[in-house]
N, C-alpha and C. Protein backbone atom coordinates (compact mmCIF):
# COMPACT_ATOMS: atom_id res chain seq x y z
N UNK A 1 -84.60 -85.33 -154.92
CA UNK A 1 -84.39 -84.08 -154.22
C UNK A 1 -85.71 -83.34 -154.04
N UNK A 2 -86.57 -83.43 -155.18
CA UNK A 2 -87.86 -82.42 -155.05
C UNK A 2 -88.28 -82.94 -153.79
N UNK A 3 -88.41 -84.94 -153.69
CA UNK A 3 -89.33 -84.90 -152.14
C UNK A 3 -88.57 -84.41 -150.98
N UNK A 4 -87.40 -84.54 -151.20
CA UNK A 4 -86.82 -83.61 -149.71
C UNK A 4 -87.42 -81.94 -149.72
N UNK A 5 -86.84 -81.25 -150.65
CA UNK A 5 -87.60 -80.38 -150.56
C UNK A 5 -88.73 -80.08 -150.18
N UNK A 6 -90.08 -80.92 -150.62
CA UNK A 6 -91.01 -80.94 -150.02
C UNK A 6 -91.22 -81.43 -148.58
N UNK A 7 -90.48 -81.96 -148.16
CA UNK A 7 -90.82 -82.61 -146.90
C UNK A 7 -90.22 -81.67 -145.86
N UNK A 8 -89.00 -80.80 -146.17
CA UNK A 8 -88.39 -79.83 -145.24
C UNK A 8 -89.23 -78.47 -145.12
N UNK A 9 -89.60 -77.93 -146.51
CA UNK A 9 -90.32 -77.16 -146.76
C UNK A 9 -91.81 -76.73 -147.22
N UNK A 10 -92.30 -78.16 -147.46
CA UNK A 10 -93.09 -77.80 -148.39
C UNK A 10 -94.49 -77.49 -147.07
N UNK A 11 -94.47 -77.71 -146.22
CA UNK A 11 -95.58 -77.38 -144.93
C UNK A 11 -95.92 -75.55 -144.58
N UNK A 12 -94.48 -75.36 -145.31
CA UNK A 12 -94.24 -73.79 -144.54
C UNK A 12 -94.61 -72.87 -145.65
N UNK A 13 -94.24 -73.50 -147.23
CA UNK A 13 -94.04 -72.34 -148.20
C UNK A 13 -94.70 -73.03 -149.55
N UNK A 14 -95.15 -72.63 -150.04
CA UNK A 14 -95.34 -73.21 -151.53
C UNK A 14 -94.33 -73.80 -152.63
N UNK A 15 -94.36 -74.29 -152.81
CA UNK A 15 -93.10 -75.03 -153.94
C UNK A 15 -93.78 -75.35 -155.18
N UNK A 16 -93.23 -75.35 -155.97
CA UNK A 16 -93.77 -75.61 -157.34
C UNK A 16 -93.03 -76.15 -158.22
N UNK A 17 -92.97 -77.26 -159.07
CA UNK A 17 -91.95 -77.89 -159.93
C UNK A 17 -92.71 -77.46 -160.85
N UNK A 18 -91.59 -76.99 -161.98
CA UNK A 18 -92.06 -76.37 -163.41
C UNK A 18 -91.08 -77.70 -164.43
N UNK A 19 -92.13 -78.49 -164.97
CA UNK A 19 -91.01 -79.29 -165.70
C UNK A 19 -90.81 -78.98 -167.04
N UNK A 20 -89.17 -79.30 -167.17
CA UNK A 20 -88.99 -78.83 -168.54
C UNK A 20 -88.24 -80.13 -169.23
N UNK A 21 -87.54 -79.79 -170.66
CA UNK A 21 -86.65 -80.61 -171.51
C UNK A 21 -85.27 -80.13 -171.33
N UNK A 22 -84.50 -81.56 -172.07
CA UNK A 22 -82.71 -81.12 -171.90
C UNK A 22 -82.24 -81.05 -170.52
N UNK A 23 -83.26 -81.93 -169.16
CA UNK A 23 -82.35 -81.84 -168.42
C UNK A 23 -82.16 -80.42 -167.22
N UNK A 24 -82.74 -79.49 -167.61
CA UNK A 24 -82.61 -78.44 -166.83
C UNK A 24 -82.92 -78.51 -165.42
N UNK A 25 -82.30 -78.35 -164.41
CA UNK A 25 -82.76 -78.12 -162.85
C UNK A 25 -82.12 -76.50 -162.63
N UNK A 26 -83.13 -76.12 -161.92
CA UNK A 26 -82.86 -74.79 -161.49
C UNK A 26 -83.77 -74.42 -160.20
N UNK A 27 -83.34 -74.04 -158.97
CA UNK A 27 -84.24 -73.83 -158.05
C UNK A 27 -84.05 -72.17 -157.65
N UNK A 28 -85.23 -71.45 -157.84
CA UNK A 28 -85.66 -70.18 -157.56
C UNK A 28 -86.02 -70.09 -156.40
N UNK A 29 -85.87 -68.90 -155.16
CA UNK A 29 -86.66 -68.77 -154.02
C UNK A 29 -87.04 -67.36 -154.06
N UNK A 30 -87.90 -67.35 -153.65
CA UNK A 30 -88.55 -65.67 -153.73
C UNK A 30 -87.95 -64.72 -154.74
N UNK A 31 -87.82 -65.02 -155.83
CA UNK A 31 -86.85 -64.59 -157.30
C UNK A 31 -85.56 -64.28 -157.54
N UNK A 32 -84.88 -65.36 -155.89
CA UNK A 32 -83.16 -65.76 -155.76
C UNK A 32 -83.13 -67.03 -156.73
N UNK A 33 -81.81 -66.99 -157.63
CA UNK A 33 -81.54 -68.29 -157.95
C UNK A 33 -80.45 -68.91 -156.73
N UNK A 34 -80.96 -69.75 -156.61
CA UNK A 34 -80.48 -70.64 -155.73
C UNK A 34 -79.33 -71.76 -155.99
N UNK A 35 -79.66 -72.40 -156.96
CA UNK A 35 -78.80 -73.76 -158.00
C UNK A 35 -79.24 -73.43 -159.88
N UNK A 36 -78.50 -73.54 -160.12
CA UNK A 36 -78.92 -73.56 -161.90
C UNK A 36 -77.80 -74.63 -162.53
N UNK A 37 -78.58 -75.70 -162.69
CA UNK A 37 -77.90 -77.16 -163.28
C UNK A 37 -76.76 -76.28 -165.04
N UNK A 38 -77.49 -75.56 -165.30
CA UNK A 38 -76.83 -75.27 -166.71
C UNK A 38 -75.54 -74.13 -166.20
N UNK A 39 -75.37 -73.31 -165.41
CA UNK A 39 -74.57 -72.43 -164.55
C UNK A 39 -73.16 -73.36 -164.43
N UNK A 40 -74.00 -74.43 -163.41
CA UNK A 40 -73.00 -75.19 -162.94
C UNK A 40 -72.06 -76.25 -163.78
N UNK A 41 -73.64 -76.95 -164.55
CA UNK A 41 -72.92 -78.05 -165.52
C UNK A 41 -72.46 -78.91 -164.19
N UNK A 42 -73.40 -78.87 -163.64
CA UNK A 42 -73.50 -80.06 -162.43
C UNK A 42 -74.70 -80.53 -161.81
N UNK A 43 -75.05 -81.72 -161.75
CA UNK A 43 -76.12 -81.85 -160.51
C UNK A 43 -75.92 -81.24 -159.55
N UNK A 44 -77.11 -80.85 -158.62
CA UNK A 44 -77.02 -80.29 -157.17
C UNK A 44 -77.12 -81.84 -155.93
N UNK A 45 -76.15 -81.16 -155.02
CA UNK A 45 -76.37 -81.84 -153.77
C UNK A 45 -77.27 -81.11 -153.26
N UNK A 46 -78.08 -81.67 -152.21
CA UNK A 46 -79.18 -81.66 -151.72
C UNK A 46 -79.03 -80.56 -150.53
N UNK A 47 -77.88 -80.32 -149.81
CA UNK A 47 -77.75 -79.15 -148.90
C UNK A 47 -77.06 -77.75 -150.10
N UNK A 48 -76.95 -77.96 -150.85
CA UNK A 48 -76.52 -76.80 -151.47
C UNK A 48 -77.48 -76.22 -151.85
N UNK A 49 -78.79 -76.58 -152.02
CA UNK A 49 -80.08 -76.07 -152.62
C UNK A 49 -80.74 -75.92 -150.93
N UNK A 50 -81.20 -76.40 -150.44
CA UNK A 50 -81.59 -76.22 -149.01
C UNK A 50 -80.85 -75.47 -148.21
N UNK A 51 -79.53 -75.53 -148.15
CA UNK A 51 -79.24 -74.34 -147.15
C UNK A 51 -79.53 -73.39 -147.06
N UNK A 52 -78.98 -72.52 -148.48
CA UNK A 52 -79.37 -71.52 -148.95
C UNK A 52 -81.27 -70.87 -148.03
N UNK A 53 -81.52 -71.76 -148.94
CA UNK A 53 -83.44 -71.35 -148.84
C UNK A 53 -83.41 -71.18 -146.93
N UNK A 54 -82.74 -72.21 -146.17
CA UNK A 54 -82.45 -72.08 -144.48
C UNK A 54 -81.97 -70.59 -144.22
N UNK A 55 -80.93 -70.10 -145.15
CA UNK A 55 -80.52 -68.76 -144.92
C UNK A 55 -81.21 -67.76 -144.96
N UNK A 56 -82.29 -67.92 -145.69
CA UNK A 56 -82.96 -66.77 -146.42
C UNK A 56 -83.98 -66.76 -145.68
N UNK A 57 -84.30 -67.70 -145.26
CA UNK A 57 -85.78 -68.10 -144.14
C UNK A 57 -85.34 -67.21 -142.63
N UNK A 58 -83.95 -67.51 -142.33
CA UNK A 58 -83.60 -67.03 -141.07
C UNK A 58 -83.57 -65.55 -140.77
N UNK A 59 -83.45 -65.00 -142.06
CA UNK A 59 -83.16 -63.45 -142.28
C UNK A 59 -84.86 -62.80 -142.83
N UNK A 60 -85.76 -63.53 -142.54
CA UNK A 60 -86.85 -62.99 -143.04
C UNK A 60 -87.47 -62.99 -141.15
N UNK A 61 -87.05 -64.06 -140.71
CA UNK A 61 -87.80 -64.57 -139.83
C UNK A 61 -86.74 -65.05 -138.38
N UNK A 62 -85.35 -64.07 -138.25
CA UNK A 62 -84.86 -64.08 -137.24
C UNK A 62 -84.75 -64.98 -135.85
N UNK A 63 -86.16 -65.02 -135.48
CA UNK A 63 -86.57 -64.91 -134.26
C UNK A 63 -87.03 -66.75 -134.02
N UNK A 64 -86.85 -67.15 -135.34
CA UNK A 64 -87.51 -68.56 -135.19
C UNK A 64 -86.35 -69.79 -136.10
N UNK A 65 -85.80 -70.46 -135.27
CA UNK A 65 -85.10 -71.17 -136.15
C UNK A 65 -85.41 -72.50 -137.26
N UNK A 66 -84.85 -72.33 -138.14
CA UNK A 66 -85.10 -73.29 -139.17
C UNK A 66 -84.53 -74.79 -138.83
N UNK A 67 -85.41 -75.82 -138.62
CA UNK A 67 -84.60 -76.94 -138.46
C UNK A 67 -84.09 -77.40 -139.52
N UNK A 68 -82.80 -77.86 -139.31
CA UNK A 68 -82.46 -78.30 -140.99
C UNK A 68 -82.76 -79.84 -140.78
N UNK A 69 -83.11 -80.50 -139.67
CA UNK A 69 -82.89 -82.01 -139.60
C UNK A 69 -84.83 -82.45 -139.65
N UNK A 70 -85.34 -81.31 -140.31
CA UNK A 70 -86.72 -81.46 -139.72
C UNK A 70 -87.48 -81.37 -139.21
């Protein structure tokens, strides 16, 4: 998932993987939680973490659409 992430986003915005122990995934965007693996007590699918960040992009930046296919 991180390289999707990077590959949808990572041209436009900074990304940063913070690695930890036990398993934890959690994706933050501008100090939104987005997915939190321990919340859920689930892996994330890959549009549930990306959409989101698509939403938040669109409402900063209206005027320009986010491709989600790339």
């Amino acid at each position: 998932m991180a390289g999707q992430l990077f590959e949808e986003f990572g041209q436009k915005f900074e990304i940063t993987l913070i690695p930890t122990s036990g398993g934890v995934f959690e994706v933050d965007f501008d100090g939104q939680e987005i997915f939190s693996k321990d919340t859920l007590q689930r892996h994330a699918e890959y549009e549930e973490v990306a959409q989101p960040i698509r939403e938040i992009l669109s409402q900063l930046a209206p005027h320009k659409a986010v491709n989600k296919n790339h």
